[in-house]
N, C-alpha and C. Protein backbone atom coordinates (compact mmCIF):
# COMPACT_ATOMS: atom_id res chain seq x y z
N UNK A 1 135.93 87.30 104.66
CA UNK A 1 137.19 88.00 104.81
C UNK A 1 138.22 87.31 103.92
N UNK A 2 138.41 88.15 103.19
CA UNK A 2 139.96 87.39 102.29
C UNK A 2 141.63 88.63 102.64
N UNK A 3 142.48 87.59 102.82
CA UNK A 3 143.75 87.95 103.22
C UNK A 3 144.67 87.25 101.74
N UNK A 4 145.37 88.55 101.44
CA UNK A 4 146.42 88.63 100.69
C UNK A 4 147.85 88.70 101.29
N UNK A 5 148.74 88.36 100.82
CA UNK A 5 150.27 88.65 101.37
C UNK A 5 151.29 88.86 100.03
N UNK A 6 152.07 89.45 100.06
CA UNK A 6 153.35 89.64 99.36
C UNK A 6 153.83 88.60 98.60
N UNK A 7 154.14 88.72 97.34
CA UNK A 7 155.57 87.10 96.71
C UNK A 7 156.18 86.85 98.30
N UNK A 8 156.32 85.94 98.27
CA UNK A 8 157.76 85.72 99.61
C UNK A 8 157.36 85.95 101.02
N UNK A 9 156.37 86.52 101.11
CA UNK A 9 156.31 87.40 102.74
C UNK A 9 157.40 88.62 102.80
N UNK A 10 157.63 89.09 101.64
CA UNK A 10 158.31 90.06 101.96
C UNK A 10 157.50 91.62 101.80
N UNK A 11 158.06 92.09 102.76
CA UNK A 11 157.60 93.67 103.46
C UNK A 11 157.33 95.01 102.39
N UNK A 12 156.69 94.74 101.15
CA UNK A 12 156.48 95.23 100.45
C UNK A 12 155.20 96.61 100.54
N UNK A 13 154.66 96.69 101.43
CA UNK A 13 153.36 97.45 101.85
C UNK A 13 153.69 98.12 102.94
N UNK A 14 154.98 98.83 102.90
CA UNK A 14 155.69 99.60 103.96
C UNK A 14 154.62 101.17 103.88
N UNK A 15 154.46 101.72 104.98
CA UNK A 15 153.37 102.30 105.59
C UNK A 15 153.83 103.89 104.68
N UNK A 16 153.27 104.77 103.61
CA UNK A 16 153.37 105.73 103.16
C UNK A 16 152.10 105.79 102.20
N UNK A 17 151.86 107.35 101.39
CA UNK A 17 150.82 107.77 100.65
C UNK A 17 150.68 107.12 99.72
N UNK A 18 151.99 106.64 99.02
CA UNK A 18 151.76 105.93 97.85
C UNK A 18 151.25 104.21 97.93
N UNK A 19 151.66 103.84 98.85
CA UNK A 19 151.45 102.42 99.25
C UNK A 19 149.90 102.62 99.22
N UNK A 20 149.37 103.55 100.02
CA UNK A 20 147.74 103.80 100.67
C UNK A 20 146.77 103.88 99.40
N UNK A 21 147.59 105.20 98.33
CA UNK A 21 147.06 105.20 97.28
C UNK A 21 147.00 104.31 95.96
N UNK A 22 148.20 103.65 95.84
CA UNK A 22 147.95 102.24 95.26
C UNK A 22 147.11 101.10 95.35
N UNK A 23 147.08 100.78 97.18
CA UNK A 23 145.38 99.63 97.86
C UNK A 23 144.88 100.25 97.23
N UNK A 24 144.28 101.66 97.71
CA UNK A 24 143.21 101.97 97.49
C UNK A 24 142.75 102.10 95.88
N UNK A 25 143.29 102.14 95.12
CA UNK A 25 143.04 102.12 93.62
C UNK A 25 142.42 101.33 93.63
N UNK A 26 143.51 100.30 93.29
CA UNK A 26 143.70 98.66 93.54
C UNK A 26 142.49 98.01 94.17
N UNK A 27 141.97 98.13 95.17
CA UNK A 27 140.19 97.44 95.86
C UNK A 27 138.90 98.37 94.80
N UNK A 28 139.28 99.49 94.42
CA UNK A 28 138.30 100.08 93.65
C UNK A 28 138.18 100.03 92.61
N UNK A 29 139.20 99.69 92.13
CA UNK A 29 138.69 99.04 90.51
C UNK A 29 138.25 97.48 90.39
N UNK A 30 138.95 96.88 91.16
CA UNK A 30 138.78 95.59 90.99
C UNK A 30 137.28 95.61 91.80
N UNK A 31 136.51 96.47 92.64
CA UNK A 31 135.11 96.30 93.05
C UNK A 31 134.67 96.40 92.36
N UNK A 32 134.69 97.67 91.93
CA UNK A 32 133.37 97.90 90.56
C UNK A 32 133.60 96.97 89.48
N UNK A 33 134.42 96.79 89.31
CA UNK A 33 134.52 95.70 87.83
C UNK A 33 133.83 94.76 88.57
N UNK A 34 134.40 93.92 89.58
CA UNK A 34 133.19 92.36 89.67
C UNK A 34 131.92 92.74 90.68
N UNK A 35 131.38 94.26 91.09
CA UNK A 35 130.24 94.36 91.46
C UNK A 35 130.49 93.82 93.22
N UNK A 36 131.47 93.73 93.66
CA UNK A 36 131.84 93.19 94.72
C UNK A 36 131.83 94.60 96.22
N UNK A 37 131.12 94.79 97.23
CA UNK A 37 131.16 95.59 97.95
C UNK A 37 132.49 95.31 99.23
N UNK A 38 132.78 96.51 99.24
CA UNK A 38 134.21 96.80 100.40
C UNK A 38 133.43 97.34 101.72
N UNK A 39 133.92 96.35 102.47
CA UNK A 39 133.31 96.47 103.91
C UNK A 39 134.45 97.41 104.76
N UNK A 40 135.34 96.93 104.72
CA UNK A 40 136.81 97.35 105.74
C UNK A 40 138.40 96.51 104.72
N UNK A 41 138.84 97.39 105.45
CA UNK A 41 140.96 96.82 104.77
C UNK A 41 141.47 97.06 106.10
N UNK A 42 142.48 96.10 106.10
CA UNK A 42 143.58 96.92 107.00
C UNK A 42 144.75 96.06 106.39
N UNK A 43 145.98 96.94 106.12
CA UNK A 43 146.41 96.83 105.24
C UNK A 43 148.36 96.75 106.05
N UNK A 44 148.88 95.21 106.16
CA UNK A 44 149.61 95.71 106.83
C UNK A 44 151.15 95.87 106.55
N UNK A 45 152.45 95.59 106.51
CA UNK A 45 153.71 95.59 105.95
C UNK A 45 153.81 94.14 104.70
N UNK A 46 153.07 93.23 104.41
CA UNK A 46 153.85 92.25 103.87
C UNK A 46 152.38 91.41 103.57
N UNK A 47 151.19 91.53 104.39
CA UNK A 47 149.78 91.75 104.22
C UNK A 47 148.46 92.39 103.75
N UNK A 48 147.41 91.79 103.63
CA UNK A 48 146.16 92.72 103.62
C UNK A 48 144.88 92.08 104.11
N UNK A 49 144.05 92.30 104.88
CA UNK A 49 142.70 91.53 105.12
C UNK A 49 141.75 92.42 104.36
N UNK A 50 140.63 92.21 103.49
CA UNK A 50 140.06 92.29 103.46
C UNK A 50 138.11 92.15 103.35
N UNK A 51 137.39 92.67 104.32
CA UNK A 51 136.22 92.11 104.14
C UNK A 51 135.16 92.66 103.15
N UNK A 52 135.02 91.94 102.35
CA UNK A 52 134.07 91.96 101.33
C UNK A 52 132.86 91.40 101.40
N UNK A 53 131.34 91.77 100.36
CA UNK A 53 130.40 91.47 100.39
C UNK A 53 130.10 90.75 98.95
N UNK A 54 129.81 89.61 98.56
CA UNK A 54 129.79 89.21 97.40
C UNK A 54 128.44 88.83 96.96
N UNK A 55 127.60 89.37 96.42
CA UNK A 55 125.83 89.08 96.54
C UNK A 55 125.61 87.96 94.59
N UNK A 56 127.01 88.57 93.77
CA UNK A 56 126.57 87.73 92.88
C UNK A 56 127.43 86.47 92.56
N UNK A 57 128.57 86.05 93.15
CA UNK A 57 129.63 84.68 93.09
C UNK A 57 130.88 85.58 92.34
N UNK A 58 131.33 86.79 92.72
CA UNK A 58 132.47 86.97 91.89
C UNK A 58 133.63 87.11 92.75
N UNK A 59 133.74 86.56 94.10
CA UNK A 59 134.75 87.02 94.65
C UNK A 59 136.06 85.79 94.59
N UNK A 60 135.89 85.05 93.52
CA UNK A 60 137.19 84.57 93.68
C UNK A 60 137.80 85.04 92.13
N UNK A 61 137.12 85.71 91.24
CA UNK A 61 137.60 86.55 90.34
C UNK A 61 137.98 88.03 90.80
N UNK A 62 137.67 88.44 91.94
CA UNK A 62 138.14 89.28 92.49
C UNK A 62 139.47 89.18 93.33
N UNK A 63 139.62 88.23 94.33
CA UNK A 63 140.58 87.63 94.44
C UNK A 63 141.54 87.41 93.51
N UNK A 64 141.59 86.92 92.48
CA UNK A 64 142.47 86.36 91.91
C UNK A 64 143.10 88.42 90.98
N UNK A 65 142.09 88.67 90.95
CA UNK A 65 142.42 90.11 90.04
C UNK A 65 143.67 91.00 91.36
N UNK A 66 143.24 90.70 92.38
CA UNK A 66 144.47 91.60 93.23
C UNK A 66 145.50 90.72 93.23
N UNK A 67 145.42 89.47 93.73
CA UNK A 67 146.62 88.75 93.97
C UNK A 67 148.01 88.94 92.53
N UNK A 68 147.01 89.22 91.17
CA UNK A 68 148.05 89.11 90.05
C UNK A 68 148.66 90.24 89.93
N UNK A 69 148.12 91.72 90.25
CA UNK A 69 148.69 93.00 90.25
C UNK A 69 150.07 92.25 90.27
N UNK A 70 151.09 92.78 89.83
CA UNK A 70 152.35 92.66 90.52
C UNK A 70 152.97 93.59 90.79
N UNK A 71 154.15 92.97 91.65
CA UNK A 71 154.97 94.63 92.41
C UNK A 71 155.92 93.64 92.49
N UNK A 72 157.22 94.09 91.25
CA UNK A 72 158.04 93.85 91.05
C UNK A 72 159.55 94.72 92.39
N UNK A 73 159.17 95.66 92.92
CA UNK A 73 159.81 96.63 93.72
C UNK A 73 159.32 96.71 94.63
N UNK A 74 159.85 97.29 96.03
CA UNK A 74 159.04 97.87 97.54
C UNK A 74 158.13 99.10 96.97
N UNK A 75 157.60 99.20 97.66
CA UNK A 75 156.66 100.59 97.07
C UNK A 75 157.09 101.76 97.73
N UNK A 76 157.83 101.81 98.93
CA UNK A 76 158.13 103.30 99.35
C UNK A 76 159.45 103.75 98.65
């Protein structure tokens, strides 16, 4: 299980379509690129858990590929 959070802890992952559709991009590209399987998200205001399956050693290049996205703005 790897958990992400916001710059700051701030409340950036406020609950709407676009927020939903951004994760969700966001875990699917960065899967298929490092071959990494998505078990579950839950995805929460200022947070994210997610459990992953890593069968070949790429999940801290996966890791590191979401954490850099940036979000300069709130998303809603």
């Amino acid at each position: 299980m790897v958990t992400t959070r916001c710059v700051q802890r701030q409340f950036k992952l406020g609950p709407s379509q676009k927020v939903n559709d951004l994760f969700e991009y966001l875990l699917a590209f960065a899967s298929t690129k490092y071959g990494v399987g998505l078990l579950g998200v839950d995805v929460q205001s200022n947070h994210a858990h997610q459990v992953l399956v890593d069968l070949d050693g790429q999940l801290p290049d996966i890791v590191q590929e979401v954490q850099d996205t940036p979000t300069e703005r709130p998303l809603w």
